[in-house]
C-alpha atoms as a PDB file:
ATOM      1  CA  UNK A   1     106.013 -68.526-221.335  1.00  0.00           C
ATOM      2  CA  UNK A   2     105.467 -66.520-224.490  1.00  0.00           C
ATOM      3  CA  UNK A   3     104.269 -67.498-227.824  1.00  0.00           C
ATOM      4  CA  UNK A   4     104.027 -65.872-231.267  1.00  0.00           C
ATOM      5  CA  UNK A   5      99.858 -65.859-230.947  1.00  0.00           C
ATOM      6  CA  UNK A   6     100.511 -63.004-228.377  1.00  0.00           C
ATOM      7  CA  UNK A   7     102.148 -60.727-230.752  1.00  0.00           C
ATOM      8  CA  UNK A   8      99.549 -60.715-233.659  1.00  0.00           C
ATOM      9  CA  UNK A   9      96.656 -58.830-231.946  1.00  0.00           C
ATOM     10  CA  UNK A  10      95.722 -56.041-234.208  1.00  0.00           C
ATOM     11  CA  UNK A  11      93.981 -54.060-232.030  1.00  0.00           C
ATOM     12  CA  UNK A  12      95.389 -49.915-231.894  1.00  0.00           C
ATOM     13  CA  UNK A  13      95.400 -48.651-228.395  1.00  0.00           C
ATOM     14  CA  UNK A  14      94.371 -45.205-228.015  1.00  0.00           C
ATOM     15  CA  UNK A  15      95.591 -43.597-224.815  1.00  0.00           C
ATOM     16  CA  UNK A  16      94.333 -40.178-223.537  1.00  0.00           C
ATOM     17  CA  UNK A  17      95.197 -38.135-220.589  1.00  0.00           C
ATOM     18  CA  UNK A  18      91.589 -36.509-219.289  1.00  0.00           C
ATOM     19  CA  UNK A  19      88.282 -36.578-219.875  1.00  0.00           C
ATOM     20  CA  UNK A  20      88.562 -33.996-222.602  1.00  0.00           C
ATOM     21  CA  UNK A  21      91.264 -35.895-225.062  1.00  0.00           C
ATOM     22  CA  UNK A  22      88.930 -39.004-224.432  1.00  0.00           C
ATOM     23  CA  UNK A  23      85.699 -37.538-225.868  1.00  0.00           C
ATOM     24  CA  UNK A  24      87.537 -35.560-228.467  1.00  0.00           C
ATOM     25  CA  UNK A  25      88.482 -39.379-229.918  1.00  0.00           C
ATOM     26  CA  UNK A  26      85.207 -39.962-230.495  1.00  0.00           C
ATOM     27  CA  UNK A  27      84.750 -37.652-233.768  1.00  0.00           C
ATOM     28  CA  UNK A  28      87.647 -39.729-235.486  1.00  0.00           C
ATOM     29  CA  UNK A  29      87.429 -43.022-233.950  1.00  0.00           C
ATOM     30  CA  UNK A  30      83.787 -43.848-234.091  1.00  0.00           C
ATOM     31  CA  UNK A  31      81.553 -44.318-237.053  1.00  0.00           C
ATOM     32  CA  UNK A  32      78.531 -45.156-237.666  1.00  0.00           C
ATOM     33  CA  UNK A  33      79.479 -49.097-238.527  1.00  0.00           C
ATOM     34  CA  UNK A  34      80.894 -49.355-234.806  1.00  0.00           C
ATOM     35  CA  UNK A  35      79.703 -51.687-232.294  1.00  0.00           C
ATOM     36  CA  UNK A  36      80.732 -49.766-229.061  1.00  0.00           C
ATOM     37  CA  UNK A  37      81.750 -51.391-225.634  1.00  0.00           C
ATOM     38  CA  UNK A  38      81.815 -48.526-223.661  1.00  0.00           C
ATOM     39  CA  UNK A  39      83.381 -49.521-219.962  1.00  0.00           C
ATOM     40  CA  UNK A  40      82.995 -47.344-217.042  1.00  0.00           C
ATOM     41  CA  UNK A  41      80.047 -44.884-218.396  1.00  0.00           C
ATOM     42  CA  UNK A  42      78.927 -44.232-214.715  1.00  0.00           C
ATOM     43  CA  UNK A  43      75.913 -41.548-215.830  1.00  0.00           C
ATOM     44  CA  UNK A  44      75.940 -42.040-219.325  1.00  0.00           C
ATOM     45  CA  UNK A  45      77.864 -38.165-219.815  1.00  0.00           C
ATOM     46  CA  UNK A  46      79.722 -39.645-222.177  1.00  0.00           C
ATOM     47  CA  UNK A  47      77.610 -42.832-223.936  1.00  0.00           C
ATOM     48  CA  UNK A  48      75.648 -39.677-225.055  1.00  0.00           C
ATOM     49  CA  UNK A  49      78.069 -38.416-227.287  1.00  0.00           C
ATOM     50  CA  UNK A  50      79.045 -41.763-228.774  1.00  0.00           C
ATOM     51  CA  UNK A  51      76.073 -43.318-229.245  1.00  0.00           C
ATOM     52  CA  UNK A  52      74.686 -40.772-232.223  1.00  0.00           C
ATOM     53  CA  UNK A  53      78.059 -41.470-234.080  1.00  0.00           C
ATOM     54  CA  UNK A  54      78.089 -45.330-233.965  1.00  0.00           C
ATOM     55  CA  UNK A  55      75.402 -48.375-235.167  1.00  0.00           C
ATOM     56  CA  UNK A  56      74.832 -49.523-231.638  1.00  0.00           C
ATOM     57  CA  UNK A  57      76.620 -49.063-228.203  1.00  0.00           C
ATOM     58  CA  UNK A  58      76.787 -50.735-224.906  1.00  0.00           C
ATOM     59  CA  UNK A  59      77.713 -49.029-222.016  1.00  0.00           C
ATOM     60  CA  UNK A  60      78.641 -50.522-219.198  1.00  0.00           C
ATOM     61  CA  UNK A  61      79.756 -49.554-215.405  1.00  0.00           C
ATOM     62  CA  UNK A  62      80.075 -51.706-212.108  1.00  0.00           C
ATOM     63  CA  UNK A  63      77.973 -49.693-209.969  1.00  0.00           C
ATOM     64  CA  UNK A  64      73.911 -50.575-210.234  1.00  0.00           C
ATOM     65  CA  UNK A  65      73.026 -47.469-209.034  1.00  0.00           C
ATOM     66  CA  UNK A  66      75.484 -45.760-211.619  1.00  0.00           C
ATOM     67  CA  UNK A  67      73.648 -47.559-214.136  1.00  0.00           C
ATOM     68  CA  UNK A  68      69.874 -47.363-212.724  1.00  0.00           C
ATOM     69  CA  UNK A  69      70.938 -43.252-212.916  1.00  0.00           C
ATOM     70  CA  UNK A  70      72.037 -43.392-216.508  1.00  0.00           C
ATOM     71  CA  UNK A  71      68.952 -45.738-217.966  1.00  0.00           C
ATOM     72  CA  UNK A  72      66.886 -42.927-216.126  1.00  0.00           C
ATOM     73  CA  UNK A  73      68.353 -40.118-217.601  1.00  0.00           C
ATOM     74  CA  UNK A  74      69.330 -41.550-221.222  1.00  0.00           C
ATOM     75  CA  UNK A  75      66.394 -44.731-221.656  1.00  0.00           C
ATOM     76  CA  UNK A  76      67.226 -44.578-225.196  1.00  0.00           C
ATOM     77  CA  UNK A  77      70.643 -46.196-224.792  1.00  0.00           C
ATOM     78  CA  UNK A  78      71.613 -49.727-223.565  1.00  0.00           C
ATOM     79  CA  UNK A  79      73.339 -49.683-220.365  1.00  0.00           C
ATOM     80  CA  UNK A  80      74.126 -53.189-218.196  1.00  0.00           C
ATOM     81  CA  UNK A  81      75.740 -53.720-214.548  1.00  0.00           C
ATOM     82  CA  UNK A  82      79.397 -55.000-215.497  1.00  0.00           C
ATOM     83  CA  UNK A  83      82.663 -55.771-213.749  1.00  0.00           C
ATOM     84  CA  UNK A  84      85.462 -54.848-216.277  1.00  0.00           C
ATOM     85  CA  UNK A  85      87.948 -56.925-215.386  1.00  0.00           C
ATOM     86  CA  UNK A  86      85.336 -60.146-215.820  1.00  0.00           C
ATOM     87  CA  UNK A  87      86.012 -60.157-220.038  1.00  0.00           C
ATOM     88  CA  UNK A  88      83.614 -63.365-220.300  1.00  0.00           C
ATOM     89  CA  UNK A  89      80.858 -60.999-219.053  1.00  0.00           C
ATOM     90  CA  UNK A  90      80.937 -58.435-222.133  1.00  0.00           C
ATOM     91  CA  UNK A  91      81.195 -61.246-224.364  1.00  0.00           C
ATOM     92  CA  UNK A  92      77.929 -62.453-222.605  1.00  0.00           C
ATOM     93  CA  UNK A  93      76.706 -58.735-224.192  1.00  0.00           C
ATOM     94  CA  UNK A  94      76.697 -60.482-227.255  1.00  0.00           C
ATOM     95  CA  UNK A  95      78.343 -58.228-229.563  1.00  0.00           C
ATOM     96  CA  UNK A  96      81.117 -58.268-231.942  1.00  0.00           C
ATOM     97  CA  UNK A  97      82.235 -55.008-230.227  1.00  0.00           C
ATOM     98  CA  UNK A  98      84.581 -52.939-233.242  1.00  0.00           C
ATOM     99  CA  UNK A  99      85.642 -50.801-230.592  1.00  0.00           C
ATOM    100  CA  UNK A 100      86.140 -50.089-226.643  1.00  0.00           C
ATOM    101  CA  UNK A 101      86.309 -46.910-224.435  1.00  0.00           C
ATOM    102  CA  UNK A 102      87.535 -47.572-220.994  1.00  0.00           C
ATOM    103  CA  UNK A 103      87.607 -44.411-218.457  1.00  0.00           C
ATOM    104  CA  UNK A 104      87.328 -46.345-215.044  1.00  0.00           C
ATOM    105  CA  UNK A 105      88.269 -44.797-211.635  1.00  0.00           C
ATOM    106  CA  UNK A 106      92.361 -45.169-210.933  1.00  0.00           C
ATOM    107  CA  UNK A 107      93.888 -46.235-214.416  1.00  0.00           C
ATOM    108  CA  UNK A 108      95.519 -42.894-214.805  1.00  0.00           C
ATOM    109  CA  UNK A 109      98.561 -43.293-212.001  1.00  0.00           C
ATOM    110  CA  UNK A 110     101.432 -44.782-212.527  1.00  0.00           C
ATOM    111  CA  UNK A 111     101.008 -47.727-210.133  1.00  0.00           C
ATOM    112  CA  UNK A 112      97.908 -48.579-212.173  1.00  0.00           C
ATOM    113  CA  UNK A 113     100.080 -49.185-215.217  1.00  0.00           C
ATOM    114  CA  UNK A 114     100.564 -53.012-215.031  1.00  0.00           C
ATOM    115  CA  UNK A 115      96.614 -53.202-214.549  1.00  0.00           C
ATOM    116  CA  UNK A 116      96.165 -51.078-217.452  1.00  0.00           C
ATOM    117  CA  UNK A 117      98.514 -53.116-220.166  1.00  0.00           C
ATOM    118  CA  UNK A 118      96.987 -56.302-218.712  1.00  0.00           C
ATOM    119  CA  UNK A 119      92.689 -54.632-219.104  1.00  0.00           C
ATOM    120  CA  UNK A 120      93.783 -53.709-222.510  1.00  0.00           C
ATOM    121  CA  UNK A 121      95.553 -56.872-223.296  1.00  0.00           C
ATOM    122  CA  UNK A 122      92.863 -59.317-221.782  1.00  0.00           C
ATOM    123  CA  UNK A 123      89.875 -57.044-223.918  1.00  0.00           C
ATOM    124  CA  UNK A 124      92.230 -56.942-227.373  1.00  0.00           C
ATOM    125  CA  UNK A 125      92.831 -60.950-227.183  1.00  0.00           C
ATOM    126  CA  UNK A 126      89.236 -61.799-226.444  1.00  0.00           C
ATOM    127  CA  UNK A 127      87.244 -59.094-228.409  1.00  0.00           C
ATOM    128  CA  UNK A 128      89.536 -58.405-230.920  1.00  0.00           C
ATOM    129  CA  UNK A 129      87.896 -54.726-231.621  1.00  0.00           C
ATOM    130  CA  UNK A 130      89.981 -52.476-234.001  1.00  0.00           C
ATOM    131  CA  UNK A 131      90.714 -49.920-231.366  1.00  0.00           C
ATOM    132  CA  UNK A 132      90.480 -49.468-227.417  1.00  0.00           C
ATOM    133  CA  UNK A 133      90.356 -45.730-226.321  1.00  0.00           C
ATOM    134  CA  UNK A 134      91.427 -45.570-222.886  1.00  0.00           C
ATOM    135  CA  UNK A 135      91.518 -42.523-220.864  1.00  0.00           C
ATOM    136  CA  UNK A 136      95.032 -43.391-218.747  1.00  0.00           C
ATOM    137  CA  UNK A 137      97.321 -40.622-218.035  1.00  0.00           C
ATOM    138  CA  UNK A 138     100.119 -43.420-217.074  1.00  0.00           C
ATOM    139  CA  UNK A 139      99.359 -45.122-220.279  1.00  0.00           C
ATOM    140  CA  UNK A 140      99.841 -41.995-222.579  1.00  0.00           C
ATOM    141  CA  UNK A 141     103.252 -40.948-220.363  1.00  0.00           C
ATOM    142  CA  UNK A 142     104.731 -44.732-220.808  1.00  0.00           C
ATOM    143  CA  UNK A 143     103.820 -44.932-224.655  1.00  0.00           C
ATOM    144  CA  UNK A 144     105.208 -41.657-225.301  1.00  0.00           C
ATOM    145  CA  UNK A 145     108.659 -43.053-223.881  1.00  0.00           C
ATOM    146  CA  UNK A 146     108.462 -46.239-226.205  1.00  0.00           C
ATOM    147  CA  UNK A 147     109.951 -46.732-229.424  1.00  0.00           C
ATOM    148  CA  UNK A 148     108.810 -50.213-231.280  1.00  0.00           C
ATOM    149  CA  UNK A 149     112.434 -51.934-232.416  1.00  0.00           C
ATOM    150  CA  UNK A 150     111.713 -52.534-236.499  1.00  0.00           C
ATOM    151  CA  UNK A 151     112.322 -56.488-237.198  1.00  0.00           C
ATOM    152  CA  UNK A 152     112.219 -57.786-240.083  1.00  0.00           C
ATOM    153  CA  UNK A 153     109.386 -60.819-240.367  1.00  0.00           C
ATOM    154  CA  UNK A 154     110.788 -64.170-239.867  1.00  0.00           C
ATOM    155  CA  UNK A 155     110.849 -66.335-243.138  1.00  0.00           C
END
């Protein structure tokens, strides 16, 4: 059943096609007050451009050996084993994360969709960052589609 505490997350979603609309987010969504949850960082390509814009980032994949390969290459950045869909993990990171990139393996299809709204749903409830960028070519197509109906606030 649905209730009104649903409805007032403030968190903007960001969605981007490719790898190349994801990164180009960084330069206006990250500054250098951000706390960065960074999910699905596999070799860190990416953590390196966000972590000179931001105060601190975390970057996190579910592969170990991903992970090993990125504290190897980039030992100047924090990077931790995690599964994404286990939320009570990053908020084990302990961090009051200001913002979240996702780019993990099969979000971008359309069948992914419903696994998408529900990661970005499940991360804006619990962390409550000011934006999630998520690279989702599904995501992007479906929001491009919606319209938000204007209602006026109950009194």
């Amino acid at each position: 059943m649905a209730n009104e505490n649903q409805f007032r997350v403030k968190t903007r979603f960001i969605a981007t096609r490719n790898v190349k609309e994801f990164r180009e987010t960084i330069d206006r969504w990250v500054n250098e007050d951000d706390v960065v949850l960074e999910i699905g960082c596999e070799w860190g390509t990416t953590s390196v451009l966000i972590a000179p814009r931001c105060k601190e980032l975390v970057a996190v994949d579910i592969s170990g050996e991903c992970i090993e390969r990125a504290r190897q290459k980039h030992p100047d950045i924090r990077f931790e084993v995690l599964d994404a869909f286990d939320v009570r993990a990053a908020l084990r990171l302990g961090e009051q994360f200001t913002k979240v990139y996702i780019d993990m393996s099969g979000l971008s299809g359309y069948r992914s969709l419903l696994d998408v709204i529900s990661l970005l749903n499940m991360y804006a409830t619990v962390l409550r960052p000011q934006a999630i960028v998520i690279k989702s070519g599904a995501l992007k197509n479906f929001a491009r589609h919606c319209i938000a109906w204007p209602c006026e606030p109950r009194r």
